[in-house]
PDB file of N, CA and C in Angstrom:
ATOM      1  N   UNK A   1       0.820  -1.191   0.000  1.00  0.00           N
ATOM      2  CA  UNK A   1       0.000   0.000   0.000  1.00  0.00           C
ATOM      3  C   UNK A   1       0.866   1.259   0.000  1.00  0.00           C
ATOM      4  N   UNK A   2       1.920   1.234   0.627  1.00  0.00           N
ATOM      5  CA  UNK A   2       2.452   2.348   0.826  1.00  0.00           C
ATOM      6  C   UNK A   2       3.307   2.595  -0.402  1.00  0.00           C
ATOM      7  N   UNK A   3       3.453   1.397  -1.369  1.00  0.00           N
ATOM      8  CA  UNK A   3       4.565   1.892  -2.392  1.00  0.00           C
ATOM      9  C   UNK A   3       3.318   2.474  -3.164  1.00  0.00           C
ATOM     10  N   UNK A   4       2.112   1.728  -3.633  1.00  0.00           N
ATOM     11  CA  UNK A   4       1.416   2.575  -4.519  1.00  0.00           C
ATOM     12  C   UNK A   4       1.232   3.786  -4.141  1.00  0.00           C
ATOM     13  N   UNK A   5       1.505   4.122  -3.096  1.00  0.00           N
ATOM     14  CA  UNK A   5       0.752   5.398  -2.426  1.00  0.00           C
ATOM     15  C   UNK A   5       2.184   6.260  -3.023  1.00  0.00           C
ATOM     16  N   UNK A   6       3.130   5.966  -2.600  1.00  0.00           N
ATOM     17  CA  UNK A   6       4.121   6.961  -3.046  1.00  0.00           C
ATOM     18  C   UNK A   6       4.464   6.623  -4.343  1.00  0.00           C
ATOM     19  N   UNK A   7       4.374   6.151  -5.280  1.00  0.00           N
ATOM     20  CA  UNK A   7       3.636   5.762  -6.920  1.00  0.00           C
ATOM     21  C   UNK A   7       2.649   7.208  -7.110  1.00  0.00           C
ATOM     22  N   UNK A   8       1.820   7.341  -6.538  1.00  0.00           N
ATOM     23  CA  UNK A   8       1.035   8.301  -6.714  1.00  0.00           C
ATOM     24  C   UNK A   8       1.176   9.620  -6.713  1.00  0.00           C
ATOM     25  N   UNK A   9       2.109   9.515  -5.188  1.00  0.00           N
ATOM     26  CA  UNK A   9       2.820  10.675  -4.619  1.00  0.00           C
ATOM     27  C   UNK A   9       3.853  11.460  -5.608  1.00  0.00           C
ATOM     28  N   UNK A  10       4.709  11.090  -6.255  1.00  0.00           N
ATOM     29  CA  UNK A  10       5.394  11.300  -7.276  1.00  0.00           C
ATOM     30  C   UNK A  10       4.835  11.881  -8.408  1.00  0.00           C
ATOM     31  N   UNK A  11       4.049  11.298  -9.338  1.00  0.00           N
ATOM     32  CA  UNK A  11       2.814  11.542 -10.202  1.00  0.00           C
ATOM     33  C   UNK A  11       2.239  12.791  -9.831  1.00  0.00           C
ATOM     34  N   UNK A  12       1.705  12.861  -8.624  1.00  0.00           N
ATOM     35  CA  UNK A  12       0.957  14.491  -8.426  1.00  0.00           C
ATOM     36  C   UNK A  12       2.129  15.303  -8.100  1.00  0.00           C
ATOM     37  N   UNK A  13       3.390  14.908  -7.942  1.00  0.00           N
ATOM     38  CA  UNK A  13       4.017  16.116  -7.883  1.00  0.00           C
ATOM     39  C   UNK A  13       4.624  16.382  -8.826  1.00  0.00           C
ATOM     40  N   UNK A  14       4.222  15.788 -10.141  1.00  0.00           N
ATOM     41  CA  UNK A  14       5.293  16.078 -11.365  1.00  0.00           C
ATOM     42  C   UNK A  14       4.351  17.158 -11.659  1.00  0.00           C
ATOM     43  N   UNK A  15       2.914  16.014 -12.065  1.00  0.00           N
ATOM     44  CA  UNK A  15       1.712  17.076 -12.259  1.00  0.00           C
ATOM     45  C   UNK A  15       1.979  18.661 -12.035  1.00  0.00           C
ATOM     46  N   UNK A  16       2.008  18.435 -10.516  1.00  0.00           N
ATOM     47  CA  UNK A  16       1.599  19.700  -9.522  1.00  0.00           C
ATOM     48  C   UNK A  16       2.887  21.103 -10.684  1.00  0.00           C
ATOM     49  N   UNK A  17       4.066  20.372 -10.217  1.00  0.00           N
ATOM     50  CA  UNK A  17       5.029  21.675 -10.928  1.00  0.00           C
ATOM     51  C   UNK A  17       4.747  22.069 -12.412  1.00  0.00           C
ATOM     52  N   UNK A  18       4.685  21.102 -12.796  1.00  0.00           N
ATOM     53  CA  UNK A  18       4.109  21.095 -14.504  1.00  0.00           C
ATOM     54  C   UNK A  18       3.204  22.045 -14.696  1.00  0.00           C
ATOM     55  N   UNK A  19       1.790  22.053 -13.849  1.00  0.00           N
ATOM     56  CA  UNK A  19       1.224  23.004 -13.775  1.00  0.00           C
ATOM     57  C   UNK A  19       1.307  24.321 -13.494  1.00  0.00           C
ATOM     58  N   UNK A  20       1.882  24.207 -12.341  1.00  0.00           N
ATOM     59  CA  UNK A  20       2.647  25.749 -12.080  1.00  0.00           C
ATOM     60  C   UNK A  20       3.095  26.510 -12.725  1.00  0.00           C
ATOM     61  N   UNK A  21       4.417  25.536 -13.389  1.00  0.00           N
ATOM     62  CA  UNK A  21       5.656  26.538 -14.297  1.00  0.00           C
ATOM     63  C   UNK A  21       4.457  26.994 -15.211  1.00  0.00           C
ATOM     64  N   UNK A  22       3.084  26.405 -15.938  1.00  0.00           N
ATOM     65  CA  UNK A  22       2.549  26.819 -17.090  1.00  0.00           C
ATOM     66  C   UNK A  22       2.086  27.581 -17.038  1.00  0.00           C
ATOM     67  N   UNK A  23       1.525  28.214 -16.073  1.00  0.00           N
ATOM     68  CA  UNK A  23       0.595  28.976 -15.887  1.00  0.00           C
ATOM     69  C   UNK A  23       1.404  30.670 -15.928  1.00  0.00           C
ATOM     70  N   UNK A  24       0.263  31.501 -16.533  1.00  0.00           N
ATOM     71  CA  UNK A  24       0.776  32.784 -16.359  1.00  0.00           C
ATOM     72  C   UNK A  24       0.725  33.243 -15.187  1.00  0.00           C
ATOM     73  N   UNK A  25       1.322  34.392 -14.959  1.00  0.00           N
ATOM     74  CA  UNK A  25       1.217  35.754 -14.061  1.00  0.00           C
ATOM     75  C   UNK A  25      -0.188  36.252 -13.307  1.00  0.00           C
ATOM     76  N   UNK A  26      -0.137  36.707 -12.837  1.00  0.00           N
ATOM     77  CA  UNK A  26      -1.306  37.785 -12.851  1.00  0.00           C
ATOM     78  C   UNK A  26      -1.342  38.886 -13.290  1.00  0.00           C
ATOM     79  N   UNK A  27       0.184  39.469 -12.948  1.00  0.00           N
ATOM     80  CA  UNK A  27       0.358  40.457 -14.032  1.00  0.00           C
ATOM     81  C   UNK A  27       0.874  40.026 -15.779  1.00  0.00           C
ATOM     82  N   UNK A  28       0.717  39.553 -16.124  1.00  0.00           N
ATOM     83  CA  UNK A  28       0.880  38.829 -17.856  1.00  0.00           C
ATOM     84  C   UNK A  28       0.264  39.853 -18.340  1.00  0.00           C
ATOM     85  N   UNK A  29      -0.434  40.947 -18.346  1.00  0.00           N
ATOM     86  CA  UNK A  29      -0.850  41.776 -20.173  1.00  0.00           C
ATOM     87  C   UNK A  29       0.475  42.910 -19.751  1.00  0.00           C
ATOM     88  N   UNK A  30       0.098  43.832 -20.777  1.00  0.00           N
ATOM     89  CA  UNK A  30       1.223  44.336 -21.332  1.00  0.00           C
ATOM     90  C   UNK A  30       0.853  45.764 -20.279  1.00  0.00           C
ATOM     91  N   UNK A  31      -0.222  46.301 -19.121  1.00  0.00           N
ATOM     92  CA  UNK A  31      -0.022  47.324 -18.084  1.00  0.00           C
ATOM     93  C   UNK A  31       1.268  46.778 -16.865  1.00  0.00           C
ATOM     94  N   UNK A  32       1.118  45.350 -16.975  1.00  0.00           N
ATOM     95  CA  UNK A  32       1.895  44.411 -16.114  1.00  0.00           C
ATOM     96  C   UNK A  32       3.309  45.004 -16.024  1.00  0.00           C
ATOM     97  N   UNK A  33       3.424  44.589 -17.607  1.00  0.00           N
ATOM     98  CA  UNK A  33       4.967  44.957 -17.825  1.00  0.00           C
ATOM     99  C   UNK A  33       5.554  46.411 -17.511  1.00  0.00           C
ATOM    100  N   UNK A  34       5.024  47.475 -17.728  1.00  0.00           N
ATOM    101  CA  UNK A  34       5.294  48.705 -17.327  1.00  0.00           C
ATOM    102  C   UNK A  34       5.208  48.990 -15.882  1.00  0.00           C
ATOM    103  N   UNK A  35       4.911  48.004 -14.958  1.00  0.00           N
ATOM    104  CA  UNK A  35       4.635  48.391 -13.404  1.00  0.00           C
ATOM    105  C   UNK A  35       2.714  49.173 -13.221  1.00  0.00           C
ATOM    106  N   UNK A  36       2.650  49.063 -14.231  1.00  0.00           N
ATOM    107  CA  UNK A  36       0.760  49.621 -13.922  1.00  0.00           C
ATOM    108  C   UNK A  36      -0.063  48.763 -14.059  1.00  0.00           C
ATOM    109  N   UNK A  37      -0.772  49.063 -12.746  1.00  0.00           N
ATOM    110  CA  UNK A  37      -1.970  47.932 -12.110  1.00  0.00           C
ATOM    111  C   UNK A  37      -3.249  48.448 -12.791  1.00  0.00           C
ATOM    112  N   UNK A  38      -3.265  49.177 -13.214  1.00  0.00           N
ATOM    113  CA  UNK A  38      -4.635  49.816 -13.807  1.00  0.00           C
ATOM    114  C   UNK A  38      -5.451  49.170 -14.458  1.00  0.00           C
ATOM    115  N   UNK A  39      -5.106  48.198 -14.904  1.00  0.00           N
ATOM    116  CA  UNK A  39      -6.316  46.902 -15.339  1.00  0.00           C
ATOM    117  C   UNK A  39      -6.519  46.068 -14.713  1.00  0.00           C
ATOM    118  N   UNK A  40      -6.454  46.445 -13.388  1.00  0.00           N
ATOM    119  CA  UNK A  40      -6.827  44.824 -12.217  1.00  0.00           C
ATOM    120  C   UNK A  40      -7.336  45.738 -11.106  1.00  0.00           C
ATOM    121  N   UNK A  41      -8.167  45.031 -10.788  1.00  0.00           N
ATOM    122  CA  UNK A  41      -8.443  45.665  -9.587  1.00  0.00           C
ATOM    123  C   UNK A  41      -7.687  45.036  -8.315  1.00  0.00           C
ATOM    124  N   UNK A  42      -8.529  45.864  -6.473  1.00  0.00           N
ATOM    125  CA  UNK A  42      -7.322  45.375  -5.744  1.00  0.00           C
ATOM    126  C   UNK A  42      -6.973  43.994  -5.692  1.00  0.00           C
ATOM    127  N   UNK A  43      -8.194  42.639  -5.614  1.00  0.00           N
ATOM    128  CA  UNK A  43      -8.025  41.869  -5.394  1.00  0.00           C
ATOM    129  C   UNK A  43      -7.667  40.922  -6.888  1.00  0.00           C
ATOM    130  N   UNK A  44      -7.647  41.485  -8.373  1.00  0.00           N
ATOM    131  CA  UNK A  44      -7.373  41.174  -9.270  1.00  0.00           C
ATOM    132  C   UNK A  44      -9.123  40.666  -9.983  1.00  0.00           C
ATOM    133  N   UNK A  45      -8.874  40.311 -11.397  1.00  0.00           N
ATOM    134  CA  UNK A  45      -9.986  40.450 -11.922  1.00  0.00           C
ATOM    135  C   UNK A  45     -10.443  38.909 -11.566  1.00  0.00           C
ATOM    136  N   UNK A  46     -12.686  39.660 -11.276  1.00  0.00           N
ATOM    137  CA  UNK A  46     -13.186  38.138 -10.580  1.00  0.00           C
ATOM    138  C   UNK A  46     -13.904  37.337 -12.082  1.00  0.00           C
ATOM    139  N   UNK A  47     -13.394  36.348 -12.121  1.00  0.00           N
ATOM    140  CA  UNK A  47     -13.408  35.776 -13.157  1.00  0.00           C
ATOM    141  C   UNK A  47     -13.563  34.205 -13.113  1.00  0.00           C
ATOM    142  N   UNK A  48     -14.058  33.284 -14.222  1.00  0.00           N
ATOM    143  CA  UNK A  48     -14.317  31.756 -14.011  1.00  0.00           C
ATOM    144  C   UNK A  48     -11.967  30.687 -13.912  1.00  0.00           C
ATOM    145  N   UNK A  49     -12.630  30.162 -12.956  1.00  0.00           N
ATOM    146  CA  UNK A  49     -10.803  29.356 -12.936  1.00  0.00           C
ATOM    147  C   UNK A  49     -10.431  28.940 -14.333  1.00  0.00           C
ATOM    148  N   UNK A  50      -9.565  29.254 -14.821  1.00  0.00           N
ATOM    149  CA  UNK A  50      -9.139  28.381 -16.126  1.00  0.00           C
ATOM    150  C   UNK A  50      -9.390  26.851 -15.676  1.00  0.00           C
ATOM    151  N   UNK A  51      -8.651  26.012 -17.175  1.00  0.00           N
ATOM    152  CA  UNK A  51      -8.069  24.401 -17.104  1.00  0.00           C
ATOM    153  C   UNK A  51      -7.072  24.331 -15.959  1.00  0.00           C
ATOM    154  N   UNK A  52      -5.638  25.145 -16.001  1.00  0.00           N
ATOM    155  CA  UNK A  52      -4.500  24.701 -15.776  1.00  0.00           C
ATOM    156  C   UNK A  52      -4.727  24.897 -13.968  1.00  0.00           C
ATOM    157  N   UNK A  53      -5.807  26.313 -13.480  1.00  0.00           N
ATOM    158  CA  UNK A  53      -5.996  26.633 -11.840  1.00  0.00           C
ATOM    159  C   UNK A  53      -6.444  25.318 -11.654  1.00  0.00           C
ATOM    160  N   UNK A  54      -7.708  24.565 -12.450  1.00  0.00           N
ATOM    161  CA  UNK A  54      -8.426  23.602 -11.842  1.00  0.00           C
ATOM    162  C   UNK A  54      -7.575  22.543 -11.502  1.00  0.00           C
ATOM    163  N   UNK A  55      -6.730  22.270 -12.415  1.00  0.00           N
ATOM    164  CA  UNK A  55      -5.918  21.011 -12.717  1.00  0.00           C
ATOM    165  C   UNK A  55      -4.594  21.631 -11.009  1.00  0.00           C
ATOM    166  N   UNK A  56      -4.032  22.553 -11.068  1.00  0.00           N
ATOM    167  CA  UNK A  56      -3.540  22.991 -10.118  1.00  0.00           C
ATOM    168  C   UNK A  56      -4.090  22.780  -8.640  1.00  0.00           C
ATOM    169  N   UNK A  57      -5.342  23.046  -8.275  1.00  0.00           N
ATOM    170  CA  UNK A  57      -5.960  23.102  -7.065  1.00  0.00           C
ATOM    171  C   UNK A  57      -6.288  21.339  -6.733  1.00  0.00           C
ATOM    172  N   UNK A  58      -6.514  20.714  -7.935  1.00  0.00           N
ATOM    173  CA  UNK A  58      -6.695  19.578  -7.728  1.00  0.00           C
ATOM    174  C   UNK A  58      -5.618  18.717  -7.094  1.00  0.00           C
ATOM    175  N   UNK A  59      -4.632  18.973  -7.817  1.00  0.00           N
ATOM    176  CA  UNK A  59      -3.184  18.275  -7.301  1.00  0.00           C
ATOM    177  C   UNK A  59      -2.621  18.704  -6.073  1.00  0.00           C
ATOM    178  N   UNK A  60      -2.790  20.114  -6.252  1.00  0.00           N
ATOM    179  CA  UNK A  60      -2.191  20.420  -4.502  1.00  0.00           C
ATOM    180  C   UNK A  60      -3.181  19.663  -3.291  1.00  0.00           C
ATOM    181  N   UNK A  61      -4.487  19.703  -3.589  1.00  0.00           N
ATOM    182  CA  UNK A  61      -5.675  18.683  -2.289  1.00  0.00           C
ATOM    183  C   UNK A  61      -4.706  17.275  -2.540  1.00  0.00           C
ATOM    184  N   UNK A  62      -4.860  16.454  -3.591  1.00  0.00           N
ATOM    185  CA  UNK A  62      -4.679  14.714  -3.827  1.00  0.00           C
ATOM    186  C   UNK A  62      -2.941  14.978  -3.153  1.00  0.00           C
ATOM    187  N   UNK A  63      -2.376  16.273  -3.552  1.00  0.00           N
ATOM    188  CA  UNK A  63      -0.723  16.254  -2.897  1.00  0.00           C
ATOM    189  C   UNK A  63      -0.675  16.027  -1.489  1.00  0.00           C
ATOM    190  N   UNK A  64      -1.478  16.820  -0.795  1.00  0.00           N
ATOM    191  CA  UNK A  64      -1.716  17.240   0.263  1.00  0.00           C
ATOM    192  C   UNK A  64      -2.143  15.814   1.448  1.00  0.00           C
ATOM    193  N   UNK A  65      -3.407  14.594   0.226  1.00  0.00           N
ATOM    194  CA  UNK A  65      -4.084  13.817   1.171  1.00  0.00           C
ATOM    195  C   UNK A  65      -3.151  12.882   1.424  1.00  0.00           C
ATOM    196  N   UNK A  66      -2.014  12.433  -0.032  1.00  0.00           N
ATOM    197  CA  UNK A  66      -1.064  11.178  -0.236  1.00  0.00           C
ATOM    198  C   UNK A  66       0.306  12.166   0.744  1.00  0.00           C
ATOM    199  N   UNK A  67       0.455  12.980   1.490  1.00  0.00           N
ATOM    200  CA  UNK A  67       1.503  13.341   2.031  1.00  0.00           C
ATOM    201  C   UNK A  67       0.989  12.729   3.298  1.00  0.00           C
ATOM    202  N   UNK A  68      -0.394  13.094   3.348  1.00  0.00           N
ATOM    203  CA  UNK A  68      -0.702  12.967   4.739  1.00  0.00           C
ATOM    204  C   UNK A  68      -0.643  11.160   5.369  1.00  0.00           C
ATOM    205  N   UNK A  69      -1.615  10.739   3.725  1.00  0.00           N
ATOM    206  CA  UNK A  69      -1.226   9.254   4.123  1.00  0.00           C
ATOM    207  C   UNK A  69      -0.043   8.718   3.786  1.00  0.00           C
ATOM    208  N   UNK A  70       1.066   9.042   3.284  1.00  0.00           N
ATOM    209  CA  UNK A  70       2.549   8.471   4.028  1.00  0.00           C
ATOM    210  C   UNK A  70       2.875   8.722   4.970  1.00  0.00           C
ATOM    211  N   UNK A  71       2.383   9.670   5.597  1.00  0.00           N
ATOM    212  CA  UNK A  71       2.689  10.336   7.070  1.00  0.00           C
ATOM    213  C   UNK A  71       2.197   8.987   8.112  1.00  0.00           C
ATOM    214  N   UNK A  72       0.995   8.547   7.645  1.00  0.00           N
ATOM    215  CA  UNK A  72      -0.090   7.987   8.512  1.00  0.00           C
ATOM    216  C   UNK A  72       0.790   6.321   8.405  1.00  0.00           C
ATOM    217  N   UNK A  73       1.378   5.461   7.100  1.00  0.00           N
ATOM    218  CA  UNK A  73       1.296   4.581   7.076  1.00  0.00           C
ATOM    219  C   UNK A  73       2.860   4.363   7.983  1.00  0.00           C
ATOM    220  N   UNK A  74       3.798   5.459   7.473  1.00  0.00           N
ATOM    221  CA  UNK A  74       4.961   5.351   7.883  1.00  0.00           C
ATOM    222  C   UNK A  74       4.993   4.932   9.699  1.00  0.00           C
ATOM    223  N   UNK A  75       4.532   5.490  10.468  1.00  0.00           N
ATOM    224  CA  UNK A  75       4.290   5.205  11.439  1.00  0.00           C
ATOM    225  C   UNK A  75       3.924   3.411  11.924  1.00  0.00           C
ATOM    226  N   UNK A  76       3.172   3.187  11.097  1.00  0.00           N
ATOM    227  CA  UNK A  76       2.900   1.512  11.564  1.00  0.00           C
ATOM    228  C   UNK A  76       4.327   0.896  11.219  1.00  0.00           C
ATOM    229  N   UNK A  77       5.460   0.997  10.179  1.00  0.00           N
ATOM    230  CA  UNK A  77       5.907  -0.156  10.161  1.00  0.00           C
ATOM    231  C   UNK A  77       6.901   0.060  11.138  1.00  0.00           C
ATOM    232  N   UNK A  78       7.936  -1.046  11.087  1.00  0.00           N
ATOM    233  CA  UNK A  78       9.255  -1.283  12.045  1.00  0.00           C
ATOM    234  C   UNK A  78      10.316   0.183  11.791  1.00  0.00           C
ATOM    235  N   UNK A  79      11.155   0.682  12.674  1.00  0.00           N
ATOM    236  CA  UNK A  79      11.523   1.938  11.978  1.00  0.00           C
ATOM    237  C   UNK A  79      13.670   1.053  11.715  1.00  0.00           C
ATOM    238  N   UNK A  80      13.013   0.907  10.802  1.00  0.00           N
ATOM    239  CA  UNK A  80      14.445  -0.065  10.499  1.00  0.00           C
ATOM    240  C   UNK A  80      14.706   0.226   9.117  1.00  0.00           C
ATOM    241  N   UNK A  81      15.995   0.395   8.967  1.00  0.00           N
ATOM    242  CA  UNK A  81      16.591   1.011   7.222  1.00  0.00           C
ATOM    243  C   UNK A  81      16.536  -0.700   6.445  1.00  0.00           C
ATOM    244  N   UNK A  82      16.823  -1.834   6.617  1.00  0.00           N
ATOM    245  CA  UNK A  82      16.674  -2.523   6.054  1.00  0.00           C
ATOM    246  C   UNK A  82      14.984  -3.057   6.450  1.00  0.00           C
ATOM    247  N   UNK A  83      14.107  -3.922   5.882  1.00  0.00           N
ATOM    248  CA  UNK A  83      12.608  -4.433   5.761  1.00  0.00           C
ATOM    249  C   UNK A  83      13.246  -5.853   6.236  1.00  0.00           C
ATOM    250  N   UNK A  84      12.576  -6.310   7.087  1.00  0.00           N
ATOM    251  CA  UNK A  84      12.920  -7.660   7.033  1.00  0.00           C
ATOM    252  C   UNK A  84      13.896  -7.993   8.177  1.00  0.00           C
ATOM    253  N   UNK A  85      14.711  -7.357   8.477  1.00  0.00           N
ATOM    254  CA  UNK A  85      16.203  -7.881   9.153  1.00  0.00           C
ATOM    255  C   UNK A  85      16.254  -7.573  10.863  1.00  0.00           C
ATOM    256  N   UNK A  86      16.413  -7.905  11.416  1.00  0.00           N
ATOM    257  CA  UNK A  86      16.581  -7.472  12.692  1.00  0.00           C
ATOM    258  C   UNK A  86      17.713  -7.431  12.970  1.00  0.00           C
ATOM    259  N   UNK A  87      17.948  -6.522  14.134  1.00  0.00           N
ATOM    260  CA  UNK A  87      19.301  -6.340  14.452  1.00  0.00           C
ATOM    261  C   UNK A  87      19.672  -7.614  15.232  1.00  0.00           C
ATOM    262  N   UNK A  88      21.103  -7.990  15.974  1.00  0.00           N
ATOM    263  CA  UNK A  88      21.310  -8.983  16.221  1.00  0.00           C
ATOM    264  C   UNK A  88      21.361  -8.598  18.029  1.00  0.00           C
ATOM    265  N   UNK A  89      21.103  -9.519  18.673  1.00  0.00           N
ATOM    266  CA  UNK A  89      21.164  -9.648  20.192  1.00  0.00           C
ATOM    267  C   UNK A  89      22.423  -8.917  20.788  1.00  0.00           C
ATOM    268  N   UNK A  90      22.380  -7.853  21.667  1.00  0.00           N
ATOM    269  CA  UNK A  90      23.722  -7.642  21.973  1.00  0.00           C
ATOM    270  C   UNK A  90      24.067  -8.491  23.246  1.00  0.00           C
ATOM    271  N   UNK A  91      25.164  -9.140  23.042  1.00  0.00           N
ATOM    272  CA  UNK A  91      26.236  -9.968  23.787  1.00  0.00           C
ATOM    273  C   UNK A  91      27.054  -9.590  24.453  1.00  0.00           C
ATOM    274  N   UNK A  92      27.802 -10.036  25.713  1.00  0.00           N
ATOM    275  CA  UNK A  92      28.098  -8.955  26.717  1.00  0.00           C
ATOM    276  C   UNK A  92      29.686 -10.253  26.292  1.00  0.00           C
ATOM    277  N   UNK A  93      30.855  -9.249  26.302  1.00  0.00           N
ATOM    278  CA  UNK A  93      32.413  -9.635  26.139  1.00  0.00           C
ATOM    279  C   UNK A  93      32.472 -10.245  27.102  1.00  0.00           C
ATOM    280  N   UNK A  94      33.188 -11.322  27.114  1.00  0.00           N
ATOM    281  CA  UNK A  94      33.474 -12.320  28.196  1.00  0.00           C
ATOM    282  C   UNK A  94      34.373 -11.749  29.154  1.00  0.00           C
ATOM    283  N   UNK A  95      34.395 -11.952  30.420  1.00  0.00           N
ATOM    284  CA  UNK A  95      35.218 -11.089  31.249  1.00  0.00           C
ATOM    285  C   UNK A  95      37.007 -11.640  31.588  1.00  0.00           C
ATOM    286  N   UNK A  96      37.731 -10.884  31.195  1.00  0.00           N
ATOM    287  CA  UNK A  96      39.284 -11.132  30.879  1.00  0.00           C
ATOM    288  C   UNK A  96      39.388 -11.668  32.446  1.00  0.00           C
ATOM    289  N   UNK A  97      40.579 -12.787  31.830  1.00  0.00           N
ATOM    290  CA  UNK A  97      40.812 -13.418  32.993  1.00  0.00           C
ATOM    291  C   UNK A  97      42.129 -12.850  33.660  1.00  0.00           C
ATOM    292  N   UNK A  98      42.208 -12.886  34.854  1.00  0.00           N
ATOM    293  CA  UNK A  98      43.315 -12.599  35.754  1.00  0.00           C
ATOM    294  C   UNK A  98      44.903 -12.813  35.335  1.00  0.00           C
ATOM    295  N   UNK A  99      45.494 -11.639  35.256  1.00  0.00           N
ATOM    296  CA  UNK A  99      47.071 -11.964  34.607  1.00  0.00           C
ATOM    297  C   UNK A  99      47.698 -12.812  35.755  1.00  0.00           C
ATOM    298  N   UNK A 100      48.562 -13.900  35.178  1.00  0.00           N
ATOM    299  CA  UNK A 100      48.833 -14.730  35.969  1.00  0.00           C
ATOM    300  C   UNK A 100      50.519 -13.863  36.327  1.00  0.00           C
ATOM    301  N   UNK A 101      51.418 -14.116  37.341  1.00  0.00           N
ATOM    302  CA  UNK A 101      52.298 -13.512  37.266  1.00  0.00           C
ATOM    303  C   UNK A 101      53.419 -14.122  37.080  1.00  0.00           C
ATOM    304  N   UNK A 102      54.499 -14.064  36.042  1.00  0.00           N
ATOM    305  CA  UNK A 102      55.672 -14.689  35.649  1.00  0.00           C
ATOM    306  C   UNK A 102      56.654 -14.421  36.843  1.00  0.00           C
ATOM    307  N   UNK A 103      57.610 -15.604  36.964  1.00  0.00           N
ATOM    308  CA  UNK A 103      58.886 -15.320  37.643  1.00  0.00           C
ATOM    309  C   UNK A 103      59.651 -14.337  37.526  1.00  0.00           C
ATOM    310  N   UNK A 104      59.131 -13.420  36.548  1.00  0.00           N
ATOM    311  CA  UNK A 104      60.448 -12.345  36.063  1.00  0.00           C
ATOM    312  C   UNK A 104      59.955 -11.022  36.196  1.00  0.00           C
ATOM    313  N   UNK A 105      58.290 -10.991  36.421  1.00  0.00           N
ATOM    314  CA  UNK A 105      57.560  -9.824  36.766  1.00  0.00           C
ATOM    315  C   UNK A 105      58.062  -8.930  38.083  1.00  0.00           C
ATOM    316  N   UNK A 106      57.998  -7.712  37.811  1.00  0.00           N
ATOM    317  CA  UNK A 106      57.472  -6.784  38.951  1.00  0.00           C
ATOM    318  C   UNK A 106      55.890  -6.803  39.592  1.00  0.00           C
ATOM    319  N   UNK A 107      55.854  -6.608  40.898  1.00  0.00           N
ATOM    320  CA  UNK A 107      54.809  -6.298  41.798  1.00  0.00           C
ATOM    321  C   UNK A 107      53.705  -4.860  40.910  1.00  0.00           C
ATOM    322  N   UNK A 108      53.113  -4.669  40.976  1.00  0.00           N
ATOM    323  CA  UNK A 108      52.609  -3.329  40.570  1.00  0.00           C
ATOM    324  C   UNK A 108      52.557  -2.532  41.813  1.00  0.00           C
ATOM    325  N   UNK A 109      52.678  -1.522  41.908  1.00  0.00           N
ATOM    326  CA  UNK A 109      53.111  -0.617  42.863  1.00  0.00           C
ATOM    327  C   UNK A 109      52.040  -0.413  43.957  1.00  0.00           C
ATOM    328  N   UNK A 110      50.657  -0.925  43.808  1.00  0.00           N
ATOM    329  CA  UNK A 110      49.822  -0.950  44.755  1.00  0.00           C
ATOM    330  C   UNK A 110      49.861  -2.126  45.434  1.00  0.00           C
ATOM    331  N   UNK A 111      50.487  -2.888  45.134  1.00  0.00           N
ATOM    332  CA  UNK A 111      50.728  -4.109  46.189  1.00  0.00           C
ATOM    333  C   UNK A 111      52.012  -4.171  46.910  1.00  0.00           C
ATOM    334  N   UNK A 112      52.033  -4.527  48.161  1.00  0.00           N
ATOM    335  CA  UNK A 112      52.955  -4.450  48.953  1.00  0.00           C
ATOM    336  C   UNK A 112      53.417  -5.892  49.119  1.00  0.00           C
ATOM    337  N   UNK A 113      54.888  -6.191  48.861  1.00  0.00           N
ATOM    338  CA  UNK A 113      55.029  -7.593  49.031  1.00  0.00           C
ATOM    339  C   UNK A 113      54.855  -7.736  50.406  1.00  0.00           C
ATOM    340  N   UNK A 114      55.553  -9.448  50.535  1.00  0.00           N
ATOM    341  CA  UNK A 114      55.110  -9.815  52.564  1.00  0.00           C
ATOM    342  C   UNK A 114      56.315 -10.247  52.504  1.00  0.00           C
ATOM    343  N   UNK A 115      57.101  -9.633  53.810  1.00  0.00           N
ATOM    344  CA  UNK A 115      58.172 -10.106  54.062  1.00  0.00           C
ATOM    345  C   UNK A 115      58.078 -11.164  55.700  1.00  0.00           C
TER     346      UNK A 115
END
């Protein structure tokens, strides 16, 4: 589920930019270009959505729901970089055994011989 989902996820975001880059301005006519607003009003002209807004608004919601559900699925699985594998038991080092002392050794200085 989750690969189709990000299958999908991908897809609306090619969509999504595709759409974007296509789309004009708001300022696009030619008062635009000179810095004069005089053909728009404040909030710009109220008018029906083109193809490319509809197709736009659509993808950003379906972007929006498949973000949310990877958000949602990611959570259930194991949070492990490999699928499948578990890590291995940690094992405690066996504890070093006692230096035995040669005939030719020195005392270490915290021990006091017995005379």
């Amino acid at each position: 589920m989750t690969a189709l989902l990000t299958i999908v996820h991908v897809i609306v975001c090619l969509v999504l930019i595709v759409a974007i880059l296509l789309q004009s301005g708001k300022a696009a006519d030619l008062a635009g270009a000179f810095g004069g607003g005089g053909s728009q009003t404040a909030f710009g002209p109220r008018s029906t959505q083109s193809l490319m807004s509809k197709i736009t608004t659509i993808c950003a919601v379906v972007f929006m729901l498949t973000s949310l559900g990877l958000w949602i699925f990611s959570g259930r699985e194991a949070p492990s970089a490999v699928k499948g594998v578990t890590a291995p038991a940690k094992t405690e080092a066996p504890a070093a055994a006692p230096a035995e002392k040669t005939p030719g050794q020195q005392t270490p200085a915290t021990e006091v011989p017995k005379q």
